[in-house]
PDB file of N, CA and C in Angstrom:
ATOM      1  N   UNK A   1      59.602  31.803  93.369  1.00  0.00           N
ATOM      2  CA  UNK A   1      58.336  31.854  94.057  1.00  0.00           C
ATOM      3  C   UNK A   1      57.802  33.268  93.921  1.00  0.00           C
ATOM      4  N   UNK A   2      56.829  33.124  93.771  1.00  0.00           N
ATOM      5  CA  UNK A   2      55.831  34.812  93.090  1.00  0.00           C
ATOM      6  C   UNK A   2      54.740  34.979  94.071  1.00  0.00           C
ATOM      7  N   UNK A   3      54.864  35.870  94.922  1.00  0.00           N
ATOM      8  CA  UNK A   3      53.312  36.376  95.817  1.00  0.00           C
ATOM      9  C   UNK A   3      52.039  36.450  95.194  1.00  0.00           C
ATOM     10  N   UNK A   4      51.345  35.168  94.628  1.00  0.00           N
ATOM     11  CA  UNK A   4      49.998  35.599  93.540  1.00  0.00           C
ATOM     12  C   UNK A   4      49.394  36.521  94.189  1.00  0.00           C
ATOM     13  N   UNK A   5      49.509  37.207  95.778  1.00  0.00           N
ATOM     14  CA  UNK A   5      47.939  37.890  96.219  1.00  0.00           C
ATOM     15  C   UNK A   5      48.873  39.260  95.867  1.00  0.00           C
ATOM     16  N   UNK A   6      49.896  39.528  95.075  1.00  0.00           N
ATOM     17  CA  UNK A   6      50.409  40.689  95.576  1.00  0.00           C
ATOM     18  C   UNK A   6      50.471  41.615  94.142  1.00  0.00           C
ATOM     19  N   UNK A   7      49.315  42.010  93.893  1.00  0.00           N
ATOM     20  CA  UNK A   7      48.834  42.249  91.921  1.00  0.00           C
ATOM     21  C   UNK A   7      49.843  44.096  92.034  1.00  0.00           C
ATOM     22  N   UNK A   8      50.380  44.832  93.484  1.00  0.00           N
ATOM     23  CA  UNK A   8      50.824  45.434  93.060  1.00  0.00           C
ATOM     24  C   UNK A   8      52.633  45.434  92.611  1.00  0.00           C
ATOM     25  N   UNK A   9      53.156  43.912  92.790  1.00  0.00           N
ATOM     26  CA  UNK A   9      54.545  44.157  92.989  1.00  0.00           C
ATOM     27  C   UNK A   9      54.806  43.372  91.543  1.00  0.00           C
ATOM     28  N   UNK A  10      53.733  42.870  90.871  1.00  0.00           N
ATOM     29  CA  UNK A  10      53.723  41.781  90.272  1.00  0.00           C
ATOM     30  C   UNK A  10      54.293  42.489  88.950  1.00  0.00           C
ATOM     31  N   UNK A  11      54.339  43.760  88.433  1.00  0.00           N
ATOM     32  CA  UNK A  11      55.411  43.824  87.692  1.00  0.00           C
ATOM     33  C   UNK A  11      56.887  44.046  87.855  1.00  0.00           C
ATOM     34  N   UNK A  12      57.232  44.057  88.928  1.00  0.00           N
ATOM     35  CA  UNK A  12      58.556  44.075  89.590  1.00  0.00           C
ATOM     36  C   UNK A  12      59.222  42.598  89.228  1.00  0.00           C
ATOM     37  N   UNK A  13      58.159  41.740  89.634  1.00  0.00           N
ATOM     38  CA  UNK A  13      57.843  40.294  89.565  1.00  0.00           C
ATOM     39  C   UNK A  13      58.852  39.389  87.912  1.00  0.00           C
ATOM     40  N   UNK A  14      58.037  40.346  87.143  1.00  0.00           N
ATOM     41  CA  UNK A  14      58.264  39.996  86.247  1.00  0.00           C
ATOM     42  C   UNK A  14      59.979  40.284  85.006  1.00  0.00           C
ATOM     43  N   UNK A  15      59.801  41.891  85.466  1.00  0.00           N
ATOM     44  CA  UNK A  15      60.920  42.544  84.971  1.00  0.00           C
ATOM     45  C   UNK A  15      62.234  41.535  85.501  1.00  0.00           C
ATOM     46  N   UNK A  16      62.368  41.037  87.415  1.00  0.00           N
ATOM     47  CA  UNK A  16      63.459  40.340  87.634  1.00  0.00           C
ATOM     48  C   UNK A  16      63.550  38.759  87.278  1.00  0.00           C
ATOM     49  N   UNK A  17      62.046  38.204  87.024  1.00  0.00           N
ATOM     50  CA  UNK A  17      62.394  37.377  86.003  1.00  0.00           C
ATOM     51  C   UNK A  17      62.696  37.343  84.833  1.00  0.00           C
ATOM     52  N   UNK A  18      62.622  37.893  84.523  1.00  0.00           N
ATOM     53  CA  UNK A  18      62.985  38.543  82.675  1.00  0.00           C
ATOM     54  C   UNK A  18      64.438  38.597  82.881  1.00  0.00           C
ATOM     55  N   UNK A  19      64.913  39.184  84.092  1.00  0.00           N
ATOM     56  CA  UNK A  19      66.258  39.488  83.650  1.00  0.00           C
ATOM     57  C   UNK A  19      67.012  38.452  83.931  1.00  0.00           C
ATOM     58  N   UNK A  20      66.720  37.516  84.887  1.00  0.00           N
ATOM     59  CA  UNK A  20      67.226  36.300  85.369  1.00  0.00           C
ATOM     60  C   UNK A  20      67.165  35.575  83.692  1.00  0.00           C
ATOM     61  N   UNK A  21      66.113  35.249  83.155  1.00  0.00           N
ATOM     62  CA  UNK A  21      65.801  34.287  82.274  1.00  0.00           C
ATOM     63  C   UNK A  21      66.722  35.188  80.967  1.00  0.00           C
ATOM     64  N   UNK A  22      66.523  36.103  80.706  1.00  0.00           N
ATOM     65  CA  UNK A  22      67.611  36.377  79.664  1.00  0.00           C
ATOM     66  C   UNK A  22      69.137  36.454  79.799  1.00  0.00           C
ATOM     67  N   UNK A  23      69.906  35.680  81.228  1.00  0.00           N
ATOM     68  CA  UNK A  23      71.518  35.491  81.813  1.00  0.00           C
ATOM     69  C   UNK A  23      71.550  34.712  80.699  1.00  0.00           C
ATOM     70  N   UNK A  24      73.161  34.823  80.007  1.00  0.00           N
ATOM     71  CA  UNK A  24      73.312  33.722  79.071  1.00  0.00           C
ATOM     72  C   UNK A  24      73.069  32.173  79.470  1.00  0.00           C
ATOM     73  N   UNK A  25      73.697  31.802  80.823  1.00  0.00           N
ATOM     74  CA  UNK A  25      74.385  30.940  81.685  1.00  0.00           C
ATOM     75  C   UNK A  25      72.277  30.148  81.983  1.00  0.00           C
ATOM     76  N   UNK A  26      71.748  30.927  81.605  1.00  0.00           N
ATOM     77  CA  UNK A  26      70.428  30.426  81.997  1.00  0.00           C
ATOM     78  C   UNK A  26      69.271  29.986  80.890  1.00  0.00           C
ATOM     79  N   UNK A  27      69.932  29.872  79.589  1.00  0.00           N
ATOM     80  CA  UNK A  27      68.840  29.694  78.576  1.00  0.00           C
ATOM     81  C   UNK A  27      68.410  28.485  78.562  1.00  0.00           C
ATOM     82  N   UNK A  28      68.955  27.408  78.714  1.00  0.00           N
ATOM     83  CA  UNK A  28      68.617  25.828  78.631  1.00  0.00           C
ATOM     84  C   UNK A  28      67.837  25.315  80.094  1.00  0.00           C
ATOM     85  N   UNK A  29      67.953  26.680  80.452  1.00  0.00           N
ATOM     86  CA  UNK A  29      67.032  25.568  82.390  1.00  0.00           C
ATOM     87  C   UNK A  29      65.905  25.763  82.554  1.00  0.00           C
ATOM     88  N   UNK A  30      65.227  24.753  82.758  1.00  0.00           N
ATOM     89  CA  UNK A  30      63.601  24.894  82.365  1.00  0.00           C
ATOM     90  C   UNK A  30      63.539  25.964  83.432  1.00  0.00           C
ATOM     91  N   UNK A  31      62.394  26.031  83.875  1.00  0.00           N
ATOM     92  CA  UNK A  31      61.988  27.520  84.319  1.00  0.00           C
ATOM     93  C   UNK A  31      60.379  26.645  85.544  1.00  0.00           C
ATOM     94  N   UNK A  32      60.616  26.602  86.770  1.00  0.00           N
ATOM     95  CA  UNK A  32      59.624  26.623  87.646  1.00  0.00           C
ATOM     96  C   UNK A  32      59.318  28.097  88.533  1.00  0.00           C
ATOM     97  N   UNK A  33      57.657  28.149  88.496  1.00  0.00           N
ATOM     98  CA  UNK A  33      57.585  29.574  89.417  1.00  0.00           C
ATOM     99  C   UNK A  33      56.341  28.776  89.921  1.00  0.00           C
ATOM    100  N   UNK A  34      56.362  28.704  91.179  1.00  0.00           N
ATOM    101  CA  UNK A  34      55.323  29.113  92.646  1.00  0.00           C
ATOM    102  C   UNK A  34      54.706  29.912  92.302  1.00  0.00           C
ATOM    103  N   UNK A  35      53.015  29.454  92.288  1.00  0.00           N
ATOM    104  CA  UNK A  35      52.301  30.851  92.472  1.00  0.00           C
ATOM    105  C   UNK A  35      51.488  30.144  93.897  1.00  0.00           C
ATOM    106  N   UNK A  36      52.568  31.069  94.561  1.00  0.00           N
ATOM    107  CA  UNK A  36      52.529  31.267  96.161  1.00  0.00           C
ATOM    108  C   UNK A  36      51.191  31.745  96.436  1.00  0.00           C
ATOM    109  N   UNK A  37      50.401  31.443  97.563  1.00  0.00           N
ATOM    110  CA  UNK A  37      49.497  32.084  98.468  1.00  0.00           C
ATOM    111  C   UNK A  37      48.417  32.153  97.970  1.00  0.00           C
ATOM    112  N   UNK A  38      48.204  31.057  97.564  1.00  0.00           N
ATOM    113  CA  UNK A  38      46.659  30.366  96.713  1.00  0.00           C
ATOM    114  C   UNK A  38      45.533  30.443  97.651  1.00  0.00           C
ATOM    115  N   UNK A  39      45.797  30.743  99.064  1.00  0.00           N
ATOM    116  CA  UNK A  39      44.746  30.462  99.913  1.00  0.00           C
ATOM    117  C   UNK A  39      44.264  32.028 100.163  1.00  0.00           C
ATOM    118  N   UNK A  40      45.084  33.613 100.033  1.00  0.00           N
ATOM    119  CA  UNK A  40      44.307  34.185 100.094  1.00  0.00           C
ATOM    120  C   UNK A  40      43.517  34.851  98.960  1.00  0.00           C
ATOM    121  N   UNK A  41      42.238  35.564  99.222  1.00  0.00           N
ATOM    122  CA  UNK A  41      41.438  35.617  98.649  1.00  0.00           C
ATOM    123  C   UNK A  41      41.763  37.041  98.030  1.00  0.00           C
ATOM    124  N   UNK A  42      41.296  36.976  96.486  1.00  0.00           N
ATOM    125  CA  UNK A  42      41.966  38.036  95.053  1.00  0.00           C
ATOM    126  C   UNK A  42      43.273  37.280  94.769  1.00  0.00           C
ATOM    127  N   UNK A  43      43.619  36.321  95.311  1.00  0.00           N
ATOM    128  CA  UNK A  43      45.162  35.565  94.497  1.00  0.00           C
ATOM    129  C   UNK A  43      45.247  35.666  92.865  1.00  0.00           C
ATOM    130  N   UNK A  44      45.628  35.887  92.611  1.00  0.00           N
ATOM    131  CA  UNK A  44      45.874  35.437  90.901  1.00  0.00           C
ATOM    132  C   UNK A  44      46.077  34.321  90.827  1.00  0.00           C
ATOM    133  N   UNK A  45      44.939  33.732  89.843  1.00  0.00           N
ATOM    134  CA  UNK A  45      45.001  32.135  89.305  1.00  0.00           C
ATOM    135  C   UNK A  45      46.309  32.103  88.470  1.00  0.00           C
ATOM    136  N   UNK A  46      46.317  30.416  88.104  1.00  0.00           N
ATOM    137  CA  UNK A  46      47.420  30.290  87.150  1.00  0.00           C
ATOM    138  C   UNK A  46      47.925  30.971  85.912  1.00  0.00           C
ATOM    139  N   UNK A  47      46.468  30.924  85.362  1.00  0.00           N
ATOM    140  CA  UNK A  47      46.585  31.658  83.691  1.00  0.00           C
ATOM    141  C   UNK A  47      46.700  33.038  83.765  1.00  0.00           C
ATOM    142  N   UNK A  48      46.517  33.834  85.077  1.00  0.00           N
ATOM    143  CA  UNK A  48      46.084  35.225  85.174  1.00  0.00           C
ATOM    144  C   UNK A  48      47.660  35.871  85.241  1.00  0.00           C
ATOM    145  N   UNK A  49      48.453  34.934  86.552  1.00  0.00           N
ATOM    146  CA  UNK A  49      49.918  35.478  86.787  1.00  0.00           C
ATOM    147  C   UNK A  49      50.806  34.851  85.460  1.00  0.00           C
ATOM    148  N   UNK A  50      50.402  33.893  84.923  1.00  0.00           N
ATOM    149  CA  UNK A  50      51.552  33.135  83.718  1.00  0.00           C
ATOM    150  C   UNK A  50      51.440  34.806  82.438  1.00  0.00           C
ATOM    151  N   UNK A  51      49.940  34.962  82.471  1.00  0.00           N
ATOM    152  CA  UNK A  51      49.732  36.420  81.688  1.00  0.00           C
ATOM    153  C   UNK A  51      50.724  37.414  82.049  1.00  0.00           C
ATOM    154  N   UNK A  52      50.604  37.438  83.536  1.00  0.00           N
ATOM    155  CA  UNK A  52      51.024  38.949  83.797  1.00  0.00           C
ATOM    156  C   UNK A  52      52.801  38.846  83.987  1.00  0.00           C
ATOM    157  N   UNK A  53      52.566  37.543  83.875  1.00  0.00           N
ATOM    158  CA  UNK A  53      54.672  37.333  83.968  1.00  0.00           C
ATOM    159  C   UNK A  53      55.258  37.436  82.438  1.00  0.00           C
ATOM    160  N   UNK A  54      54.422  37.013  81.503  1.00  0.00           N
ATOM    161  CA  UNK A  54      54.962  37.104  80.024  1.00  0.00           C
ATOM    162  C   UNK A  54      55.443  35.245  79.854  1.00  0.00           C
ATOM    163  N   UNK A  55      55.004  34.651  80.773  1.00  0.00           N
ATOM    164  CA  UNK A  55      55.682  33.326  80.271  1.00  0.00           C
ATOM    165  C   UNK A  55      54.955  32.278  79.195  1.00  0.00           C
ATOM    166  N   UNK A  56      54.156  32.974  78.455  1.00  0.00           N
ATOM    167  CA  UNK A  56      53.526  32.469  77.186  1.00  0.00           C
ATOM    168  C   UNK A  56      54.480  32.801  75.983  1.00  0.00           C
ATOM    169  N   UNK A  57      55.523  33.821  76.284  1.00  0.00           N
ATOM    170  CA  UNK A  57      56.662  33.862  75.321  1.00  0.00           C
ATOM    171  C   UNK A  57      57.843  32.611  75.557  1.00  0.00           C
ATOM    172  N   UNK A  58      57.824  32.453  76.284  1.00  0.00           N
ATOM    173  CA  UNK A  58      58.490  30.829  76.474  1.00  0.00           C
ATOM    174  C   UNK A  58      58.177  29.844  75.878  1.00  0.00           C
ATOM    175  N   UNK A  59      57.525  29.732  75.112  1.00  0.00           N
ATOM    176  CA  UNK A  59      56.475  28.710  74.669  1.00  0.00           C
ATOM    177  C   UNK A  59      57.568  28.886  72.823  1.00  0.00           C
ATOM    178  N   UNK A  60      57.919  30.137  72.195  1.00  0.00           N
ATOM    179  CA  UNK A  60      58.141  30.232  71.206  1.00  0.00           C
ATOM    180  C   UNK A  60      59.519  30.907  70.839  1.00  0.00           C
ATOM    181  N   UNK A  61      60.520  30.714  69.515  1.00  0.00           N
ATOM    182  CA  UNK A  61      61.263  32.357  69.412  1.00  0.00           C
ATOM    183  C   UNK A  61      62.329  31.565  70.290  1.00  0.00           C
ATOM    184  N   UNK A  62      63.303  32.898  70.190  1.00  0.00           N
ATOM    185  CA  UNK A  62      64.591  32.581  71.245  1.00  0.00           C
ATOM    186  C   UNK A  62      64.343  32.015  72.395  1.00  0.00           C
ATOM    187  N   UNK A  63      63.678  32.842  73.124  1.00  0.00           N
ATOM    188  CA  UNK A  63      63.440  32.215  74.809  1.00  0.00           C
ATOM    189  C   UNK A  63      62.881  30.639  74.892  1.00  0.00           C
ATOM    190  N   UNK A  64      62.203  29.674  73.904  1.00  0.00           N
ATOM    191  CA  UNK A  64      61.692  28.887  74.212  1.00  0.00           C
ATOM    192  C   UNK A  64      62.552  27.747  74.889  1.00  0.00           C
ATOM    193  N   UNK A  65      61.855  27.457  76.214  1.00  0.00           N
ATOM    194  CA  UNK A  65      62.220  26.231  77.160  1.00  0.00           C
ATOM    195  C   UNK A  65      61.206  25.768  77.918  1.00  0.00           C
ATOM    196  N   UNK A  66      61.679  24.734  78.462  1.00  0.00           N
ATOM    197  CA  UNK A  66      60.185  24.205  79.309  1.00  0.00           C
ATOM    198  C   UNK A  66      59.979  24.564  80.596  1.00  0.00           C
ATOM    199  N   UNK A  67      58.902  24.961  80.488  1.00  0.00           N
ATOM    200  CA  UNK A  67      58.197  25.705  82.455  1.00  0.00           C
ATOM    201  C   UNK A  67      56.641  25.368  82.700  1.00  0.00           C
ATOM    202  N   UNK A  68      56.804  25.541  83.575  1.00  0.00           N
ATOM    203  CA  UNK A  68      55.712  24.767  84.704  1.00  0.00           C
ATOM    204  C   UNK A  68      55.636  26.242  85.569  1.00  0.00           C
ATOM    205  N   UNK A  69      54.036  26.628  85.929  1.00  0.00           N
ATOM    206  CA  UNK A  69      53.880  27.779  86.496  1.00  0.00           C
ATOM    207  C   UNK A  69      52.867  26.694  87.544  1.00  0.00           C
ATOM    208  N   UNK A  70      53.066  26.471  89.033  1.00  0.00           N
ATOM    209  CA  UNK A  70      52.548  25.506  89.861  1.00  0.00           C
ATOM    210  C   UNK A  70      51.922  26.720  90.984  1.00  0.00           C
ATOM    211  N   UNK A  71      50.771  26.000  91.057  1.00  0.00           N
ATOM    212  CA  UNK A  71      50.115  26.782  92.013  1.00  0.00           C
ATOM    213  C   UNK A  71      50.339  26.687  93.641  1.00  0.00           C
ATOM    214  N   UNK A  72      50.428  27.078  94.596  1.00  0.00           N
ATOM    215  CA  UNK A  72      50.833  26.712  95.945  1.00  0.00           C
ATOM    216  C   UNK A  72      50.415  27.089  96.945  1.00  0.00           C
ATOM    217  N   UNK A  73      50.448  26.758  98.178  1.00  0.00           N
ATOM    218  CA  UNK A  73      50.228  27.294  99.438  1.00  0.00           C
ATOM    219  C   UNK A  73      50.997  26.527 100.498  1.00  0.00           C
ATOM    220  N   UNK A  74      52.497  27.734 100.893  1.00  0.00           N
ATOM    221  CA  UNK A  74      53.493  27.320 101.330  1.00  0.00           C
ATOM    222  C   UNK A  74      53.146  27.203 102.953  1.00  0.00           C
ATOM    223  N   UNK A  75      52.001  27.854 103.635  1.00  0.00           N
ATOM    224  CA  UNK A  75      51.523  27.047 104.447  1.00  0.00           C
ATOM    225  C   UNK A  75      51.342  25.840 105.050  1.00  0.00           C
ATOM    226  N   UNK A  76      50.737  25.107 104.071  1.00  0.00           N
ATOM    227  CA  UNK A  76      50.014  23.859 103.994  1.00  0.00           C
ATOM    228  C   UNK A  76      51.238  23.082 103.271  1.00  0.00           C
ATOM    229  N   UNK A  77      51.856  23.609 102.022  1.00  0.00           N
ATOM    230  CA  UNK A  77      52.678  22.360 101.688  1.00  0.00           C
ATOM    231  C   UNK A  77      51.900  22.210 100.106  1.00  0.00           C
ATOM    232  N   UNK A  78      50.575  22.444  99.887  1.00  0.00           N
ATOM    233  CA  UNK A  78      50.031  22.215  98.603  1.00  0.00           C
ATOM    234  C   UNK A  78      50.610  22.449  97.575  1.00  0.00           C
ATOM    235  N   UNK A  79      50.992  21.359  96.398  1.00  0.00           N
ATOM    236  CA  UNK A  79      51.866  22.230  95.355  1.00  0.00           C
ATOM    237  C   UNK A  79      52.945  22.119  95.093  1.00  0.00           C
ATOM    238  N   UNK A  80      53.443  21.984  95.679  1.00  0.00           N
ATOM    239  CA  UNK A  80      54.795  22.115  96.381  1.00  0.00           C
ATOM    240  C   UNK A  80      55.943  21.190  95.602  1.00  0.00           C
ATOM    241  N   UNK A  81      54.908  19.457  96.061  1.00  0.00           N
ATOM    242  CA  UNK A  81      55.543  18.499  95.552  1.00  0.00           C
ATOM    243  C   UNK A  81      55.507  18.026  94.036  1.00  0.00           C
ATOM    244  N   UNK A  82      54.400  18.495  93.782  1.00  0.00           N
ATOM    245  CA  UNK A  82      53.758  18.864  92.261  1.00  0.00           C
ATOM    246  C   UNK A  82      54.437  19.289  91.590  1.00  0.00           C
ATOM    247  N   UNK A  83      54.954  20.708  91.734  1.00  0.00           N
ATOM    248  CA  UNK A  83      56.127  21.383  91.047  1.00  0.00           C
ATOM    249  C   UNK A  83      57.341  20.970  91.064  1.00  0.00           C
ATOM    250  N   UNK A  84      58.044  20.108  91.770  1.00  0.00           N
ATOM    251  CA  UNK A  84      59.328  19.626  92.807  1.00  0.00           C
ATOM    252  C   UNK A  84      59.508  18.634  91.569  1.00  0.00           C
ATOM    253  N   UNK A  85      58.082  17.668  91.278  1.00  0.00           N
ATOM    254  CA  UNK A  85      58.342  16.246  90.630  1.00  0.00           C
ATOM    255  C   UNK A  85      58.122  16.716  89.260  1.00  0.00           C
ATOM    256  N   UNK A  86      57.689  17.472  88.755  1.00  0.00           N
ATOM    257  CA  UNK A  86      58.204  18.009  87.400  1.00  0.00           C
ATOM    258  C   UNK A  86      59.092  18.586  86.997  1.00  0.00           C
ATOM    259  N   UNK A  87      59.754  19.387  87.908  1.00  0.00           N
ATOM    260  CA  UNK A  87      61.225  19.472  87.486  1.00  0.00           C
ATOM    261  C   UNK A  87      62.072  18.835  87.766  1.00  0.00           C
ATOM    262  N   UNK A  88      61.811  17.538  88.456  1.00  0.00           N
ATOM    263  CA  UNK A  88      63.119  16.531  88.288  1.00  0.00           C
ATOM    264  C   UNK A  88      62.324  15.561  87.422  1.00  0.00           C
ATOM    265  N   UNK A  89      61.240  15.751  86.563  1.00  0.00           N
ATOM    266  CA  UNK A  89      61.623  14.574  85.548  1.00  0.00           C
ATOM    267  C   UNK A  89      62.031  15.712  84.279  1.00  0.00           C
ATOM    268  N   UNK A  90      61.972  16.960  84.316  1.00  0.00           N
ATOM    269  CA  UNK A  90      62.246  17.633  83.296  1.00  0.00           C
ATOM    270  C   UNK A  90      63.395  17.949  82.903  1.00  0.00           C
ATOM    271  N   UNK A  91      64.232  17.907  84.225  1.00  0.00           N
ATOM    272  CA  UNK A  91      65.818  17.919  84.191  1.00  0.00           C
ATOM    273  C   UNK A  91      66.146  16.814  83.721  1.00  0.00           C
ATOM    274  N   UNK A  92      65.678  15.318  83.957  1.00  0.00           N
ATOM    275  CA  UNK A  92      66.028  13.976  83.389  1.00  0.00           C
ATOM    276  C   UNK A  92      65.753  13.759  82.403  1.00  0.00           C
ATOM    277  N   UNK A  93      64.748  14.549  81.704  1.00  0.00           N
ATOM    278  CA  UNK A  93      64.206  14.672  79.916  1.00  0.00           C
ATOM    279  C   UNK A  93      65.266  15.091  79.550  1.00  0.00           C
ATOM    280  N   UNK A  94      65.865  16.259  79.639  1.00  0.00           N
ATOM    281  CA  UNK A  94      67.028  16.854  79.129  1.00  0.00           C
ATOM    282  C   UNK A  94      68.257  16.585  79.364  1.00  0.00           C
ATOM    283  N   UNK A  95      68.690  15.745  79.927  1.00  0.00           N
ATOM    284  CA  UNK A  95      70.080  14.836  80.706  1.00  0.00           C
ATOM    285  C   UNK A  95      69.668  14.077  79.345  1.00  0.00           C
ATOM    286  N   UNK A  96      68.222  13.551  79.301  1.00  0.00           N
ATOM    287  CA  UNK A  96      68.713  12.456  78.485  1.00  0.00           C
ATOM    288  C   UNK A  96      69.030  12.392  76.874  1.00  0.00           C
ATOM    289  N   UNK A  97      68.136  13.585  76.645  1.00  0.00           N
ATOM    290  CA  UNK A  97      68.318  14.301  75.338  1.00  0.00           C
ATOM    291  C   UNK A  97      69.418  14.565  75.271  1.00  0.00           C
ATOM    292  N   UNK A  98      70.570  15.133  75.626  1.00  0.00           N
ATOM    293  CA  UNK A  98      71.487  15.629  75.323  1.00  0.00           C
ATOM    294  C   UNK A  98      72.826  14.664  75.611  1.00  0.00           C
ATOM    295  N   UNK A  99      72.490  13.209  75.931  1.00  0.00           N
ATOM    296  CA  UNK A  99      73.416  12.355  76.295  1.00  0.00           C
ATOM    297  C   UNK A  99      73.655  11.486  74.733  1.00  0.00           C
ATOM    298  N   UNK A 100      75.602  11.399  74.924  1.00  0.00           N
ATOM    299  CA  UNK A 100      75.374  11.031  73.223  1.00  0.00           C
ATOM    300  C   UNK A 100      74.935   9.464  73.494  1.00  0.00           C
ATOM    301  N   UNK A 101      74.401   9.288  72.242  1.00  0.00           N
ATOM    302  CA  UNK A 101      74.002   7.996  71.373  1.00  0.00           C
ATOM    303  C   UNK A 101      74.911   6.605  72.021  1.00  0.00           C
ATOM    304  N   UNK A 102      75.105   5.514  72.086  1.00  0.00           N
ATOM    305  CA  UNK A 102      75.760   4.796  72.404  1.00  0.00           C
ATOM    306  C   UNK A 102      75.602   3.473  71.171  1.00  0.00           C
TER     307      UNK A 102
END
């Protein structure tokens, strides 16, 4: 989960995802991030924080896996379930991919 209203921590943001996502133990797991706190105002939209996180390099190259950058407001609940139900069918994409042949 990522503070979108918080544009000064947001490279901190990124560096400890970077380092999380480059653990060996972590290359195959898709990748969900919250962009938390959609309701206050200067939030960083989707495309603005996916920019400022670097997760358009995911897309290609070594790092590539599947992620979902979901917008939210942990307030309200918005989002929430949105992001929740794509990574459990994304985990079941890949259960099933990787299950042998019968």
């Amino acid at each position: 989960m990522v503070d979108s209203a918080d544009r000064e921590r947001v490279q901190e943001a990124r560096q400890e995802l970077w380092r999380i996502l480059r653990d060996r133990e972590m290359r195959a797991c898709p990748l969900l991030v919250f962009a938390n706190k959609q309701d206050v105002r200067g939030a960083m939209g989707e495309a603005e924080l996916a920019e400022a996180l670097g997760l358009g390099a995911l897309d290609a190259g070594a790092d590539r896996r599947a992620w979902r950058l979901q917008a939210t407001c942990a307030v309200d609940g918005k989002g929430l379930w949105d992001g929740l139900a794509w990574l459990v069918r994304t985990v079941r994409q890949q259960r099933r991919a990787r299950a042998p042949a019968e």
